[in-house]
Protein backbone atom coordinates (compact mmCIF):
# COMPACT_ATOMS: atom_id res chain seq x y z
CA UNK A 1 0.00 0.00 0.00
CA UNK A 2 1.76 3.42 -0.74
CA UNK A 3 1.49 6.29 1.51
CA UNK A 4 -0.50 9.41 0.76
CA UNK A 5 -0.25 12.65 1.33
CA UNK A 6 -3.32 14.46 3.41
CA UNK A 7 -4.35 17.85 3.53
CA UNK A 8 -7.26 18.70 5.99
CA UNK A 9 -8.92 21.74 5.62
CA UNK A 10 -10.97 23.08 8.69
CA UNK A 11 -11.07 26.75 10.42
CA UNK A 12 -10.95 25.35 13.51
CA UNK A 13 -7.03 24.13 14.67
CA UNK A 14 -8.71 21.92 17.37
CA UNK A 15 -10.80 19.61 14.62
CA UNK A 16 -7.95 19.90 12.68
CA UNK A 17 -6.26 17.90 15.12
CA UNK A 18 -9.20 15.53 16.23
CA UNK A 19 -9.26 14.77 12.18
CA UNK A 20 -5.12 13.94 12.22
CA UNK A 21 -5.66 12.11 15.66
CA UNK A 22 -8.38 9.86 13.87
CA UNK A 23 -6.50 9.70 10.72
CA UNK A 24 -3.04 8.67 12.77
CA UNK A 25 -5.53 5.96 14.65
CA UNK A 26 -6.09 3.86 11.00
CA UNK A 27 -2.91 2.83 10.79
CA UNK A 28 -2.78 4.03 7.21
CA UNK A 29 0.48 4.76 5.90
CA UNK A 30 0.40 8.57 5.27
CA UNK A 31 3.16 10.06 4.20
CA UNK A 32 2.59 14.12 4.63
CA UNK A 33 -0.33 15.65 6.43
CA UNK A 34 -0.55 18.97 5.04
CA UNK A 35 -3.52 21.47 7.34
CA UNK A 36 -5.20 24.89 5.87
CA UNK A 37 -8.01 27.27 7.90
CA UNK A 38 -9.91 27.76 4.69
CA UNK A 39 -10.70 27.33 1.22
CA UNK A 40 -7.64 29.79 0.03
CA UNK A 41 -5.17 28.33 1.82
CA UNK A 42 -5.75 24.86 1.05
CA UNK A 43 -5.69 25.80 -3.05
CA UNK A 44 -1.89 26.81 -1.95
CA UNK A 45 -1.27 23.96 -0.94
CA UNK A 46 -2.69 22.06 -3.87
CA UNK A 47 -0.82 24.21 -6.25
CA UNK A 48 2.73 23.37 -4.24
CA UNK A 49 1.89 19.76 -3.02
CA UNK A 50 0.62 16.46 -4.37
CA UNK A 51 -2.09 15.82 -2.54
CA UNK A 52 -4.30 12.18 -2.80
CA UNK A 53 -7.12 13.16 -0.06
CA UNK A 54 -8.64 15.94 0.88
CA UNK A 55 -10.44 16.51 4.33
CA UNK A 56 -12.46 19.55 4.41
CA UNK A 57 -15.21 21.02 6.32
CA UNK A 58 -17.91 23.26 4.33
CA UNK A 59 -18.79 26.05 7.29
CA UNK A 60 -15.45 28.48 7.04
CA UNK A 61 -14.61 31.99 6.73
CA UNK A 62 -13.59 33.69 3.87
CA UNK A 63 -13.33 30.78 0.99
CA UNK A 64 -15.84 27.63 2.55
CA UNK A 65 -15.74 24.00 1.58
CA UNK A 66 -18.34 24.48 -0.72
CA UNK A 67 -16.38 27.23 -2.85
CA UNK A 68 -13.13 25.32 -2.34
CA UNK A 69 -14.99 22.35 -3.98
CA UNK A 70 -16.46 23.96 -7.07
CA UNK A 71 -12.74 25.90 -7.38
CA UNK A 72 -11.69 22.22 -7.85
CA UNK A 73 -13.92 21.21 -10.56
CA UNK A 74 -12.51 23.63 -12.55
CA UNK A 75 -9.39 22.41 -12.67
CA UNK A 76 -7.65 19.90 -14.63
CA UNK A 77 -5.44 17.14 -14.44
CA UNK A 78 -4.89 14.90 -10.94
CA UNK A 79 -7.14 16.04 -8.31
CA UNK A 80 -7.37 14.25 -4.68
CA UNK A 81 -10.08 12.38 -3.25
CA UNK A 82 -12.60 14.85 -1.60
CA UNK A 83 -14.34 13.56 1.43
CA UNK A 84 -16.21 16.24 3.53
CA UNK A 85 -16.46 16.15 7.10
CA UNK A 86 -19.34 17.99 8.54
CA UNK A 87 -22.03 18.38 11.26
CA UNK A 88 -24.23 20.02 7.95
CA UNK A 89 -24.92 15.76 6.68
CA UNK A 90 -28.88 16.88 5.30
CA UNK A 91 -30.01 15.18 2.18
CA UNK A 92 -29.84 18.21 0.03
CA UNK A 93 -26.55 18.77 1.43
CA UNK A 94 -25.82 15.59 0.56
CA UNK A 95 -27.11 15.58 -2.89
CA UNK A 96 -24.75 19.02 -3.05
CA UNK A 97 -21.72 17.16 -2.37
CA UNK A 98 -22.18 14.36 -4.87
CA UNK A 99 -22.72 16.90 -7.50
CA UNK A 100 -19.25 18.27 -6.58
CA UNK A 101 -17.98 14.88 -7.18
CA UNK A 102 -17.05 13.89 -3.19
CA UNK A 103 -15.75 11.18 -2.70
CA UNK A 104 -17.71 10.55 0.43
CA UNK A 105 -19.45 12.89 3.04
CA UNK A 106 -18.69 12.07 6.97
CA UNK A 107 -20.62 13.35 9.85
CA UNK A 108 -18.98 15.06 12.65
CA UNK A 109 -18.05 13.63 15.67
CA UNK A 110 -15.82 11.34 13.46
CA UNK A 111 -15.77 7.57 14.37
CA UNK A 112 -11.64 6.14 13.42
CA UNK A 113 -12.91 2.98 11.90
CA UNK A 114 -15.29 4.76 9.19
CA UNK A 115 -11.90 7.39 8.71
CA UNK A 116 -9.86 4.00 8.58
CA UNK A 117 -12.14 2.20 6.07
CA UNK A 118 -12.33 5.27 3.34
CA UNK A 119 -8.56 5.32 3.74
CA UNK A 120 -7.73 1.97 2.98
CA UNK A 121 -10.27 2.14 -0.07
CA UNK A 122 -8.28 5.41 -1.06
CA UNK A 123 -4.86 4.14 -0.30
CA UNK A 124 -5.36 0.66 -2.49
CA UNK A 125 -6.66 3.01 -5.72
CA UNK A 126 -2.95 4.65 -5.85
CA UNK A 127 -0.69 3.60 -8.42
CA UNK A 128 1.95 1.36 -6.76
């Protein structure tokens, strides 16, 4: 299994760290965890990094997860997984998200074996 790199995208430092803790608890190998308060910050550090999943939350200041997602869309060539963590998991919220081609949508408080499941699935669909 090769290691990914990991950027998680949340305004709040403290969830950014519950999401590493949970991530660290899978056992997954990750090679770089990469972190961003917002929408504009993590687009820096998809234009510098390679990045194969991306954690973000959709309630942030200045550029949300929402606007962060549909800046993605727009762009070409290798994108990361998006999976969307969020206390927001309605069905037309939902229905939002698969529009904006997520990869899957996970409900705050985050359980580690549903993080380490979507990990593995993400980790085995890398090129060796």
């Amino acid at each position: 299994m090769k290691s990914m790199n990991v950027l998680i995208v949340d305004d709040s430092a403290v969830m950014r760290k519950m999401v590493l803790r949970a991530i660290r608890l899978t056992e997954v190998p990750i090679a770089e965890v990469y972190e961003a308060g917002n929408g504009l910050e993590a687009l820096s550090v998809l234009d510098t990094h390679e990045i194969h999943a991306l954690f973000t939350d959709i309630h942030m200041p200045g550029m949300n997860g929402v606007d962060l997602l549909l800046e993605l869309a727009t762009r070409t060539g290798p994108q990361p997984a998006r999976i969307v963590i969020s206390t927001d998991g309605s069905d037309p919220r939902r229905r939002e998200m698969e529009a904006l081609s997520v990869h899957c949508f996970l409900e705050k408080p985050l359980r580690p074996e549903v993080m380490r499941d979507v990990l593995y699935e993400l980790a085995n669909r890398l090129p060796r």
